[in-house]
Protein backbone atom coordinates (compact mmCIF):
# COMPACT_ATOMS: atom_id res chain seq x y z
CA UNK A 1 45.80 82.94 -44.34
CA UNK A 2 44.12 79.85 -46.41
CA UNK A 3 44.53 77.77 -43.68
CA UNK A 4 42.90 80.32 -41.31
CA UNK A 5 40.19 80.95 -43.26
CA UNK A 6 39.34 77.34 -43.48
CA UNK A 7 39.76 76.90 -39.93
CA UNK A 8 37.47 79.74 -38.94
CA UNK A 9 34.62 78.24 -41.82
CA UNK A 10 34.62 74.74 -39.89
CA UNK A 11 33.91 76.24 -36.37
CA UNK A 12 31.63 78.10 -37.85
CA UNK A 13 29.58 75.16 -39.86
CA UNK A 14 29.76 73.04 -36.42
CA UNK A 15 28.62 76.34 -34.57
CA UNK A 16 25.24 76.47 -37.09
CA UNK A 17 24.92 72.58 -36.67
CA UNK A 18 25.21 72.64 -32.62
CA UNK A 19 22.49 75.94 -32.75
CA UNK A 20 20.30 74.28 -35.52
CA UNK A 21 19.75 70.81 -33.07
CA UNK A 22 19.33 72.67 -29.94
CA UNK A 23 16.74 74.55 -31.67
CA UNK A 24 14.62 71.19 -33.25
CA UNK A 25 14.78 69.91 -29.33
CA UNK A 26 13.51 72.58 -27.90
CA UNK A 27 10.57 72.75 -30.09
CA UNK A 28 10.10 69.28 -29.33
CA UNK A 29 10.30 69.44 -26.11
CA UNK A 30 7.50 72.67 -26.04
CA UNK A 31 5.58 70.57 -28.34
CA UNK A 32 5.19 67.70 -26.10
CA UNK A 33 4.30 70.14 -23.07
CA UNK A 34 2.02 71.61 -25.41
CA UNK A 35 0.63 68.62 -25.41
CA UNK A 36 0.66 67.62 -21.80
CA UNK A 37 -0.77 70.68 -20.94
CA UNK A 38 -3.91 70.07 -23.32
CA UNK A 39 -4.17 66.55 -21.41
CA UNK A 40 -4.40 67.72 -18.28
CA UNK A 41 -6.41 70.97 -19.18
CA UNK A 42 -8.95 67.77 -20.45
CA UNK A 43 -8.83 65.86 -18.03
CA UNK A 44 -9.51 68.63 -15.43
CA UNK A 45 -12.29 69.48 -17.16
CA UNK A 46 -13.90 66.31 -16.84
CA UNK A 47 -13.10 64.39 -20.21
CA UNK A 48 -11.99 60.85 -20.03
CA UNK A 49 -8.92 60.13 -21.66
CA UNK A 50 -8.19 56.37 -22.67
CA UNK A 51 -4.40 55.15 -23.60
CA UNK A 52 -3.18 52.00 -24.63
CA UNK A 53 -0.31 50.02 -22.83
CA UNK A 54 1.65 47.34 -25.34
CA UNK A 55 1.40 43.94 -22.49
CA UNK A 56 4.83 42.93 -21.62
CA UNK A 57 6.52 39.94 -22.59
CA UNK A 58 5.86 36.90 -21.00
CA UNK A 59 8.56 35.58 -19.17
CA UNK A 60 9.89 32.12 -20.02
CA UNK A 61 9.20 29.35 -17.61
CA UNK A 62 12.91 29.03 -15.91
CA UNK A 63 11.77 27.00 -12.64
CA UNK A 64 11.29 23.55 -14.26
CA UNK A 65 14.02 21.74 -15.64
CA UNK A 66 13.11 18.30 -17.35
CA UNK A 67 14.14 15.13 -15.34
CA UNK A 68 16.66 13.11 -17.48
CA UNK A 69 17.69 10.21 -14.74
CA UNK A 70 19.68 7.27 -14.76
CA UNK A 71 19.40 5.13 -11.48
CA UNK A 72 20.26 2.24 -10.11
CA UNK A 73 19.06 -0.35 -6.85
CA UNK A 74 20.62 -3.49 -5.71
CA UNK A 75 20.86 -5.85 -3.07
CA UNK A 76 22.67 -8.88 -2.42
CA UNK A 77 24.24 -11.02 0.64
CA UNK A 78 26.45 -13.41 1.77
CA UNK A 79 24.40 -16.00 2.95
CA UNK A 80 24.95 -19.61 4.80
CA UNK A 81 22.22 -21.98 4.91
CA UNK A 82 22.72 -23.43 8.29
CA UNK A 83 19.55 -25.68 8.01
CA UNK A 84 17.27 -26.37 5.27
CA UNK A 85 13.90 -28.03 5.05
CA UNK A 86 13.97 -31.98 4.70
CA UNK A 87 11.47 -31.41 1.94
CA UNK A 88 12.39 -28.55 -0.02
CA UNK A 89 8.75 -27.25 1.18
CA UNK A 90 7.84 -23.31 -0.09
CA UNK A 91 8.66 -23.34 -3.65
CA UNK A 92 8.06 -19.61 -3.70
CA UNK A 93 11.10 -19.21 -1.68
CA UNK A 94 14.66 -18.09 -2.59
CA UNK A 95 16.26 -20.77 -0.51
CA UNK A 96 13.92 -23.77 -1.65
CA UNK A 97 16.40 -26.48 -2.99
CA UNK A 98 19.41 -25.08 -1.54
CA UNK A 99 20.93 -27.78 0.62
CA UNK A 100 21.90 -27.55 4.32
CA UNK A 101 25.60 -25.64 4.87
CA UNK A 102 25.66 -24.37 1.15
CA UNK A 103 27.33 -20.26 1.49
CA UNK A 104 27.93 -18.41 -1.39
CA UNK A 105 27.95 -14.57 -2.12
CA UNK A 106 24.85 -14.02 -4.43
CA UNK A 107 22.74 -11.04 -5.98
CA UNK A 108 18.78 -11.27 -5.52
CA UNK A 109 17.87 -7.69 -6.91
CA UNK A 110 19.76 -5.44 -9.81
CA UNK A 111 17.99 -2.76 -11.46
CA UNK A 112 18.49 0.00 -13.84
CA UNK A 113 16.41 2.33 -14.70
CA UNK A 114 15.55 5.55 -16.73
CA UNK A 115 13.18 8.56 -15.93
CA UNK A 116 12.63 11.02 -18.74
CA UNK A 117 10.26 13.81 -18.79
CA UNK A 118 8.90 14.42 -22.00
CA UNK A 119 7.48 17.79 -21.19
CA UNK A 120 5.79 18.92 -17.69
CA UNK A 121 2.62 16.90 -18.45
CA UNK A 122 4.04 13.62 -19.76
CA UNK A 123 6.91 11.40 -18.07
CA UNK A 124 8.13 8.07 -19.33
CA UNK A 125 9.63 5.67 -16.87
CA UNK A 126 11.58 2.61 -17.90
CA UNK A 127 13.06 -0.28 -15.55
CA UNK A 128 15.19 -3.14 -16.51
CA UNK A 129 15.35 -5.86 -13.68
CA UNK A 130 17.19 -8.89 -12.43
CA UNK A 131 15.94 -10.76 -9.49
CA UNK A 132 17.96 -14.20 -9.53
CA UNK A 133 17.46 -16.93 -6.56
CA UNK A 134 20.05 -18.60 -4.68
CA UNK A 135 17.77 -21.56 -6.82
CA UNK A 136 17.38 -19.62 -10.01
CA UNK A 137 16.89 -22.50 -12.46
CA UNK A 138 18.88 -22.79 -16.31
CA UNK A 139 16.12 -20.99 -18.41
CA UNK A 140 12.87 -22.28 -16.65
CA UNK A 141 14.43 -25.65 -16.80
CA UNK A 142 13.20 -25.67 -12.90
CA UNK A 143 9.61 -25.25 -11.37
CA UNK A 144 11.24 -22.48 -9.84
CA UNK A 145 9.84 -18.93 -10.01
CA UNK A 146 11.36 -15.84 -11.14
CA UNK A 147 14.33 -18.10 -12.90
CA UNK A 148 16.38 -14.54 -14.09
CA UNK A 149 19.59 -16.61 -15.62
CA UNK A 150 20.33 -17.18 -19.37
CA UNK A 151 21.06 -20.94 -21.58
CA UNK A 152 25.21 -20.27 -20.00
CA UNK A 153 23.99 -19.35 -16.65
CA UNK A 154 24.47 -15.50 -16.59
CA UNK A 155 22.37 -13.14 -15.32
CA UNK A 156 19.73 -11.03 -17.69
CA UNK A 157 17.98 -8.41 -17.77
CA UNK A 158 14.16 -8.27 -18.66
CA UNK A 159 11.61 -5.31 -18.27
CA UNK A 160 9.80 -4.73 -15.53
CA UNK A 161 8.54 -1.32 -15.99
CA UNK A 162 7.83 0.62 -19.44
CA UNK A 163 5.60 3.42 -19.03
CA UNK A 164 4.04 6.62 -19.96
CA UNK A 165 3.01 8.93 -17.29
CA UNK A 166 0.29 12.02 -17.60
CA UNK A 167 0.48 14.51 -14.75
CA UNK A 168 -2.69 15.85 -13.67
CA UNK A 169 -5.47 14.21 -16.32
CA UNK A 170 -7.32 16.04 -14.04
CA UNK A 171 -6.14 17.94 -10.67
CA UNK A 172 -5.03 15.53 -8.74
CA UNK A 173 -5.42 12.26 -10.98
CA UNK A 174 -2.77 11.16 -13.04
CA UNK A 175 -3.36 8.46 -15.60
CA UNK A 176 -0.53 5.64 -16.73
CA UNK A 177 -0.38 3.36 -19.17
CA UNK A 178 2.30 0.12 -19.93
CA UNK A 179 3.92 -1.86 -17.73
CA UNK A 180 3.34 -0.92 -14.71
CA UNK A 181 3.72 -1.12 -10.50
CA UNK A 182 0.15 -2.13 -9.27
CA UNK A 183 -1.00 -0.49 -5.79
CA UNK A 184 -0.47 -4.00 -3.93
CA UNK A 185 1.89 -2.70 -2.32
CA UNK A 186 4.91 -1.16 -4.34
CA UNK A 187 4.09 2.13 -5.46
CA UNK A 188 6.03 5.22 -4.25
CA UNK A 189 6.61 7.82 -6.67
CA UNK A 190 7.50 11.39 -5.37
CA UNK A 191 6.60 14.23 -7.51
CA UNK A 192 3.15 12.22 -8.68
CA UNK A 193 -0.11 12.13 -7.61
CA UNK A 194 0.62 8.21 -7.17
CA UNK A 195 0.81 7.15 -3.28
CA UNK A 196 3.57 7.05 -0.90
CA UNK A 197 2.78 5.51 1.82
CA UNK A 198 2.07 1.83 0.66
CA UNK A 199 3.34 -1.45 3.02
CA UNK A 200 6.50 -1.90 1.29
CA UNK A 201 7.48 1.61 1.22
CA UNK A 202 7.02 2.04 4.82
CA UNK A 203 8.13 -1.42 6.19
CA UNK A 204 11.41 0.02 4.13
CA UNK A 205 13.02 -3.47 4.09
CA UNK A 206 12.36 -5.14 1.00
CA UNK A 207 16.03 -5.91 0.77
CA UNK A 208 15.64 -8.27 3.29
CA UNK A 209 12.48 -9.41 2.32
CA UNK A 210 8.81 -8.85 0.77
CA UNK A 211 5.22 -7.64 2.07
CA UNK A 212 3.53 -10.88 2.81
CA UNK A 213 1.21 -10.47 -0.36
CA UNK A 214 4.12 -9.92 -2.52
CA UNK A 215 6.02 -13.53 -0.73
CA UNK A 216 2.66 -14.83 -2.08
CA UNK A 217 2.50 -13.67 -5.57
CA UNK A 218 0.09 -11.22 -5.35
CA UNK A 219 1.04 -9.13 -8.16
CA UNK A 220 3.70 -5.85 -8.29
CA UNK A 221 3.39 -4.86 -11.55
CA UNK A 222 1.31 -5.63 -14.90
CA UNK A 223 0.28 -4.71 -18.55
CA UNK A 224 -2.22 -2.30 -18.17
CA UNK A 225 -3.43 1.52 -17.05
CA UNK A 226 -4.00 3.18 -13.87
CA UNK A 227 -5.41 6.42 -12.14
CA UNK A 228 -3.60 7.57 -9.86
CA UNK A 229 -4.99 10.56 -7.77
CA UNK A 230 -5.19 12.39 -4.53
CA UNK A 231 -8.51 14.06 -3.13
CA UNK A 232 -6.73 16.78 -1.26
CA UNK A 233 -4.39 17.55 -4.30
CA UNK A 234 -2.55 20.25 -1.73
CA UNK A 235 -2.30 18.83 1.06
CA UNK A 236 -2.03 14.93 -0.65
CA UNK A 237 -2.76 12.71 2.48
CA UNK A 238 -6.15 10.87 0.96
CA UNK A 239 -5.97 9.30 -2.38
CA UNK A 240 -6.57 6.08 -4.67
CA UNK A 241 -5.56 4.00 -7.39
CA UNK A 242 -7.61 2.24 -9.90
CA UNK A 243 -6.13 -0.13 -12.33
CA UNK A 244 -7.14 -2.57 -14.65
CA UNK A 245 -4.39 -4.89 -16.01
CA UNK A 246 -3.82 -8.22 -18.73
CA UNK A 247 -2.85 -10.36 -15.17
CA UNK A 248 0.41 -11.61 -16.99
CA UNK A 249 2.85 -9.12 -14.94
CA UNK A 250 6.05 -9.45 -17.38
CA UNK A 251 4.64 -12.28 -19.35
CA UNK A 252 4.00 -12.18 -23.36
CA UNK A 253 0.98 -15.20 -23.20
CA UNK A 254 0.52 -16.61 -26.75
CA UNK A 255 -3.04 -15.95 -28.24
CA UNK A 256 -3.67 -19.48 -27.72
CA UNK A 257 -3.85 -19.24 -24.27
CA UNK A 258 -6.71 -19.25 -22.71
CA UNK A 259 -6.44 -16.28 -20.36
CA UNK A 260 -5.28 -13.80 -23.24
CA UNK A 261 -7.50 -11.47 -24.22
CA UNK A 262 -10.68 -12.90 -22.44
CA UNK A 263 -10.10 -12.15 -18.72
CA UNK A 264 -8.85 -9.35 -16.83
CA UNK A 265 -7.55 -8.46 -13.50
CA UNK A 266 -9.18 -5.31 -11.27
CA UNK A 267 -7.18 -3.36 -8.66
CA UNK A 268 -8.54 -0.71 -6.26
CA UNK A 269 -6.66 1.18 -3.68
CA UNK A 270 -7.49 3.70 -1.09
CA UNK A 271 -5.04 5.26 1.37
CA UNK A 272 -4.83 7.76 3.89
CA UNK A 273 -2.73 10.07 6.28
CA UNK A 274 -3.90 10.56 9.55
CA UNK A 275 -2.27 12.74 12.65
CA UNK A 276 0.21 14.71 10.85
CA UNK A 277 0.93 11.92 8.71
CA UNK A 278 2.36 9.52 11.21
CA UNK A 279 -0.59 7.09 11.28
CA UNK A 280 -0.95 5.23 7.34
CA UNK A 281 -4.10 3.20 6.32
CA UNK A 282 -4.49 1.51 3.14
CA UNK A 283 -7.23 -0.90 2.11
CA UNK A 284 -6.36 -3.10 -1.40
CA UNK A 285 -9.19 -5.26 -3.61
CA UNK A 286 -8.19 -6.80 -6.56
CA UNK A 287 -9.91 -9.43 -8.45
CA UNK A 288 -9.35 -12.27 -11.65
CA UNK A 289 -11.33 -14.38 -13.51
CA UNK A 290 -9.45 -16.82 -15.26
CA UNK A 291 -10.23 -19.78 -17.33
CA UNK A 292 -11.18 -23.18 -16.25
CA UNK A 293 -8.95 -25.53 -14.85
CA UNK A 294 -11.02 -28.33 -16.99
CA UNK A 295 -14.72 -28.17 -18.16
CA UNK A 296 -15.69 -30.06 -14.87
CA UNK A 297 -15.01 -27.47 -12.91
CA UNK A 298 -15.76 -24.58 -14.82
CA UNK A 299 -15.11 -20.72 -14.13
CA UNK A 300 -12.12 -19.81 -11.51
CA UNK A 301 -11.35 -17.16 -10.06
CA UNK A 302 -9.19 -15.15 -7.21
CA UNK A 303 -9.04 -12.49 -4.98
CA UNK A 304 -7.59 -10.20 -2.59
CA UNK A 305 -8.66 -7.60 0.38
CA UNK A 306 -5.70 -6.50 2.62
CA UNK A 307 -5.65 -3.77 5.12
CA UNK A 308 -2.35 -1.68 5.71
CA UNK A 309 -2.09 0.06 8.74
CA UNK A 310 1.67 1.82 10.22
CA UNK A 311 2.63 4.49 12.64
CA UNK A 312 5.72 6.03 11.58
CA UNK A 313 7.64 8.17 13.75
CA UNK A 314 11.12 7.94 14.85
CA UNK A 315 12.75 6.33 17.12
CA UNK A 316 10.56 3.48 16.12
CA UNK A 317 7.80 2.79 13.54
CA UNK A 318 5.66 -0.13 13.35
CA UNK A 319 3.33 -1.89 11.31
CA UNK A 320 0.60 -4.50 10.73
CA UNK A 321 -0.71 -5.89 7.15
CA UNK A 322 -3.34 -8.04 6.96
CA UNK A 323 -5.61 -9.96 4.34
CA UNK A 324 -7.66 -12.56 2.61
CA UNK A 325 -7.48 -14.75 -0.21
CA UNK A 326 -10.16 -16.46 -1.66
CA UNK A 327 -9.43 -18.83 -4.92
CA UNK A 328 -13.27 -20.04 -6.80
CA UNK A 329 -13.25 -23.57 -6.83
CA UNK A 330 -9.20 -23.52 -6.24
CA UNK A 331 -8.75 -26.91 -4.77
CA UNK A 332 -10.13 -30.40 -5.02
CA UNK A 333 -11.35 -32.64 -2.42
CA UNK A 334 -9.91 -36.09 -3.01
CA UNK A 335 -12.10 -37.49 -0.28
CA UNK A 336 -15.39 -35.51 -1.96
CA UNK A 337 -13.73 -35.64 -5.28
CA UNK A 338 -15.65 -32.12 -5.19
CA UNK A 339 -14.06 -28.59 -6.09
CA UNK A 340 -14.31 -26.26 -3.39
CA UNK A 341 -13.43 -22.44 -2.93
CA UNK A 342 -10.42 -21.98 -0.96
CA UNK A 343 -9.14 -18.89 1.36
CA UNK A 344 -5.54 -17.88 2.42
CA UNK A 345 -5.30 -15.60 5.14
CA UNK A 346 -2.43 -14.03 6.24
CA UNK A 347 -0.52 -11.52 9.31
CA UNK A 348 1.96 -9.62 8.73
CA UNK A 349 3.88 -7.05 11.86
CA UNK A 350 6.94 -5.40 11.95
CA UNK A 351 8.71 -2.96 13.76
CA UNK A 352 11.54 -0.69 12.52
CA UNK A 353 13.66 2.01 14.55
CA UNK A 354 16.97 4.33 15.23
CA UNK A 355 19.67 3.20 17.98
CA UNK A 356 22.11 5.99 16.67
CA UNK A 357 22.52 8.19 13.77
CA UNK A 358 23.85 5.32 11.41
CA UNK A 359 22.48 2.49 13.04
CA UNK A 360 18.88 0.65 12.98
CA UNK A 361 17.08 -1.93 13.85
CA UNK A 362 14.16 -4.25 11.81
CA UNK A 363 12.01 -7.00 12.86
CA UNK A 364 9.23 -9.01 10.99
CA UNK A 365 6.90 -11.45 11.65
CA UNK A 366 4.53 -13.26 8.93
CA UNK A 367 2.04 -16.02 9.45
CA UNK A 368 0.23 -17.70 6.20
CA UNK A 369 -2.45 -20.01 6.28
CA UNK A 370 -2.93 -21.48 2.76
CA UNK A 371 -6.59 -23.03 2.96
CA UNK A 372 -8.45 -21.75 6.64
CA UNK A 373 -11.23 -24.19 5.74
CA UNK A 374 -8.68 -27.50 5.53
CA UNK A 375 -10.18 -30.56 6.69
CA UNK A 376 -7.13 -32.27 7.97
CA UNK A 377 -7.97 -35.97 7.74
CA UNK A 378 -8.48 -35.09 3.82
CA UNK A 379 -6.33 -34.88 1.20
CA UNK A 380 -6.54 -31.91 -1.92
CA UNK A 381 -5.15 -31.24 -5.13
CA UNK A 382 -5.17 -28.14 -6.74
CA UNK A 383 -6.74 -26.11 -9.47
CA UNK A 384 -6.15 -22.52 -9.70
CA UNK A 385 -2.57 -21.69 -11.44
CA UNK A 386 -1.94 -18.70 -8.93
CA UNK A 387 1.48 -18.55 -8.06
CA UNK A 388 3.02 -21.40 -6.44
CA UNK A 389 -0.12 -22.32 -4.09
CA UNK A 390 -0.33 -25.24 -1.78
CA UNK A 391 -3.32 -25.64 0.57
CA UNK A 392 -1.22 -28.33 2.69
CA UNK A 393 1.49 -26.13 3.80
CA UNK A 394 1.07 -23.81 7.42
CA UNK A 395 4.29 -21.11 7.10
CA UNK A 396 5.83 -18.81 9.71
CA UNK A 397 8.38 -16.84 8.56
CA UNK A 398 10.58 -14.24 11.00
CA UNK A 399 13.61 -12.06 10.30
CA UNK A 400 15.47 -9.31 12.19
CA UNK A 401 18.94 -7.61 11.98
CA UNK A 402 21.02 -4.37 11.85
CA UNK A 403 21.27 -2.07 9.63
CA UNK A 404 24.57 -0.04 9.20
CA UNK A 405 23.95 3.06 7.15
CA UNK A 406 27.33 4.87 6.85
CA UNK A 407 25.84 7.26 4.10
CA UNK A 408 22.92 8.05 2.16
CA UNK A 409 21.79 4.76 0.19
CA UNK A 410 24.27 2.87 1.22
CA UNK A 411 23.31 -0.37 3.82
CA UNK A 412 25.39 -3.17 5.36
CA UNK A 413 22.63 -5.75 7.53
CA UNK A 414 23.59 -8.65 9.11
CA UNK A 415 20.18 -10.37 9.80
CA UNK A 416 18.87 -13.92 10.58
CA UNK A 417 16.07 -15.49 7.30
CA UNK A 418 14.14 -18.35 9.02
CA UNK A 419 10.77 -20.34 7.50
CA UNK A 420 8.90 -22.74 9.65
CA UNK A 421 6.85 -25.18 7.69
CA UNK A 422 3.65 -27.23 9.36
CA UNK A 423 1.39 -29.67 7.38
CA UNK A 424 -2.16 -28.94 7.73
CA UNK A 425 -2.72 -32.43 7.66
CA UNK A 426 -3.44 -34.78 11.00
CA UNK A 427 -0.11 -36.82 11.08
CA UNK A 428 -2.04 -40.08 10.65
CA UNK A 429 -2.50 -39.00 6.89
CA UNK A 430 -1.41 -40.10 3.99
CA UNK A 431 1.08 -38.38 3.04
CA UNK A 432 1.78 -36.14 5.94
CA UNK A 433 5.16 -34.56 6.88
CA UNK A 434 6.60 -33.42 10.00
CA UNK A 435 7.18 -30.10 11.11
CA UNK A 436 10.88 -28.62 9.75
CA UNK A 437 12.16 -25.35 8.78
CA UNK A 438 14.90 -23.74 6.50
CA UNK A 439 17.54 -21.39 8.74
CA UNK A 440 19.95 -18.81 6.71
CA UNK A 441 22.26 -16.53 8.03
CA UNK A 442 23.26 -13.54 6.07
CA UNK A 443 25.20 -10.62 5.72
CA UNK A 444 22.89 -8.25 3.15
CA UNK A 445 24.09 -5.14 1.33
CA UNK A 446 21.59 -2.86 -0.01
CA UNK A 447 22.40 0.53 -2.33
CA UNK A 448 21.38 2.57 -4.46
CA UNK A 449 22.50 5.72 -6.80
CA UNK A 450 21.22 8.17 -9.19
CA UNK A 451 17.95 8.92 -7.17
């Protein structure tokens, strides 16, 4: 009977609970169509009602993903000198010094480099290079350029490229600062507003060889800052670059030189993409002042204008680069015993193109001469310190090969690497040497990885 009792006392506790709830909703719920009903009975009478809405969230930016990237580029050959110049003219050459039947399996390019985006606005780049020579001398112990080898004779590395990157200073312009590529000829940066379309991008082959301002020493890369910018930001086939830099590329110049912190160099660029971008145009200035070679001779100074031109299309591509030189009071006349202003001139044409899907095909032609106003019954000596310049020396240099590409970034190119060397001098000068040439055969493999 207890336990009855007690039974019958839950249910009905639960019973009054269940009723009591059902009760507070439905007063609720006739309070808030009370309430409705009052809206509506407002607004239909012609009262304005104004609510509130909380904004939603913002949504967290899931598209871009920061660019952390390790990559790598390198290129190297077997190569057999089958003739080399009696000589040893072009000292700006990787084969100058290397005697006649020499073969040996040699890097001339190893990078490694680092891409890290700081946020979306800033990216730092950073390269580490090696570019030995099949002449490379024992820690500058050589004339030789470029010399990449340590006291024991291994390879190093040095930096080439140490930069910070601002997307979009303005639309369309990004500004860099550091060491830097200069628009002579090297840029190509996807995802920038920095150009694309420059002549060693598009000639594609600097594995077997450099643009003919870059053979030269026309400068790829310096201490300094750059704008980089498009003026169809959209669309991105006009643009420019403007850069001023120390004109020491990878250099650290003591303050006791006399080019540090006095002179520096000027680079302008504008390029273009014409007819569906198949048709590139580029025109290039740059301009140095440097210090005298002595008091006599007073300010020097050098400069460059070069106009790119390519069609690019497939099956074949081609292209033409050409351009001027002029060096203030560069040379001396040892007849005159007079400085003069010199001027290089150069040509440059290539032609690139598909056979099958793994298989191309490269040809290039470059013609340099070093002083277009030689008088050849003199002699001259020089004064600028650009590069490795000789006004005596007529070059014509050709390549061509095949390229095997059994994957992405990965090429095997036999090819053919010959100079031919003329004196500008009449052969009845002092001095004079006959025409001769350096011949190399190679076997060139090219890859890359991580971009």
């Amino acid at each position: 009977m207890k336990r009855l009792f007690t039974n019958i006392a839950c249910t009905g506790l639960f019973a009054a609970l269940f009723l009591t709830a059902a009760s507070s909703s439905a007063q609720t719920y006739a309070s808030n169509e009370a309430i409705g009903k009052k809206a509506t009975a407002k607004a239909d009478s012609g009262s304005t009602i104004t609510t509130t809405t909380a904004a939603p969230k913002a949504q967290d930016d899931t598209a871009w993903h920061p660019q952390r990237r390790l990559w790598g580029y390198t290129f190297g050959d077997f190569y057999y000198d089958a003739h080399a110049d009696a000589t040893n003219r072009g000292p700006e050459t990787m084969y100058n010094g290397v005697p006649t039947y020499r073969n040996a399996f040699q890097f001339r390019r190893l990078y490694l480099g680092y891409d890290y985006e700081i946020t979306k606005k800033f990216k730092a780049e950073v390269l580490l290079a090696s570019e030995p020579n099949a002449n490379t001398g024992v820690n500058g112990a050589t004339s030789i350029q470029n010399g990449d080898n340590l006291v024991d004779n291994k390879m190093a590395f040095w930096i080439k490229n140490f930069n910070i990157r601002m997307r979009d200073l303005w639309t369309g312009t990004d500004f860099v600062i550091g060491e830097i590529s200069t628009p002579g000829f090297a840029l190509n940066e996807p995802g920038t507003n920095g150009p694309t379309s420059l002549s060693e991008t598009t000639w594609a082959y600097r594995s077997i060889e450099k643009t003919i301002t870059d053979f030269h020493k026309n400068n790829s890369y310096d201490v300094g800052a750059a704008l980089q910018g498009t003026f169809d930001p959209a669309t991105k086939n006009f643009g420019y670059v403007l850069m001023v830099g120390n004109n020491t590329t990878a250099s650290l110049l003591p303050a006791s030189n006399p080019n540090t912190g006095f002179y520096k160099i000027f680079y302008g660029d504008i390029w273009g993409k014409f007819f569906n971008q198949h048709l590139y145009v580029d025109f290039y200035y740059d301009n140095a002042k440097t210090a005298p070679a002595t008091f006599a001779i007073g300010a020097q100074s050098h400069s460059i204008k070069k106009i790119f031109a390519a069609y690019v299309s497939k099956p074949i591509s081609v292209g033409v680069e050409a351009y001027t030189q002029s060096f203030t009071q560069g040379v001396e006349n040892s007849t005159t015993k007079a400085p003069e202003d010199a001027t290089a001139q150069g040509l440059s044409i290539w032609v690139r193109g598909n056979i099958t899907k793994n298989l191309n095909f490269f040809a290039k032609r470059d013609g340099y001469q070093p002083n277009s106003d030689f008088i050849n019954t003199d002699s001259y000596t020089v004064n600028t310190n650009y590069g490795s310049y000789n006004p005596t020396v007529k070059e014509t240099f050709w390549t061509a090969g095949i390229d095997y590409n059994p994957t992405k970034n990965v090429h095997f190119m036999p090819n053919f690497w010959l100079i031919d060397y003329k004196d500008n001098r009449d052969p009845a000068t002092t001095g004079y040497v006959a025409p001769d040439h350096t011949l190399v055969y190679r076997f060139t493999f090219f890859f890359t990885f991580g971009k």
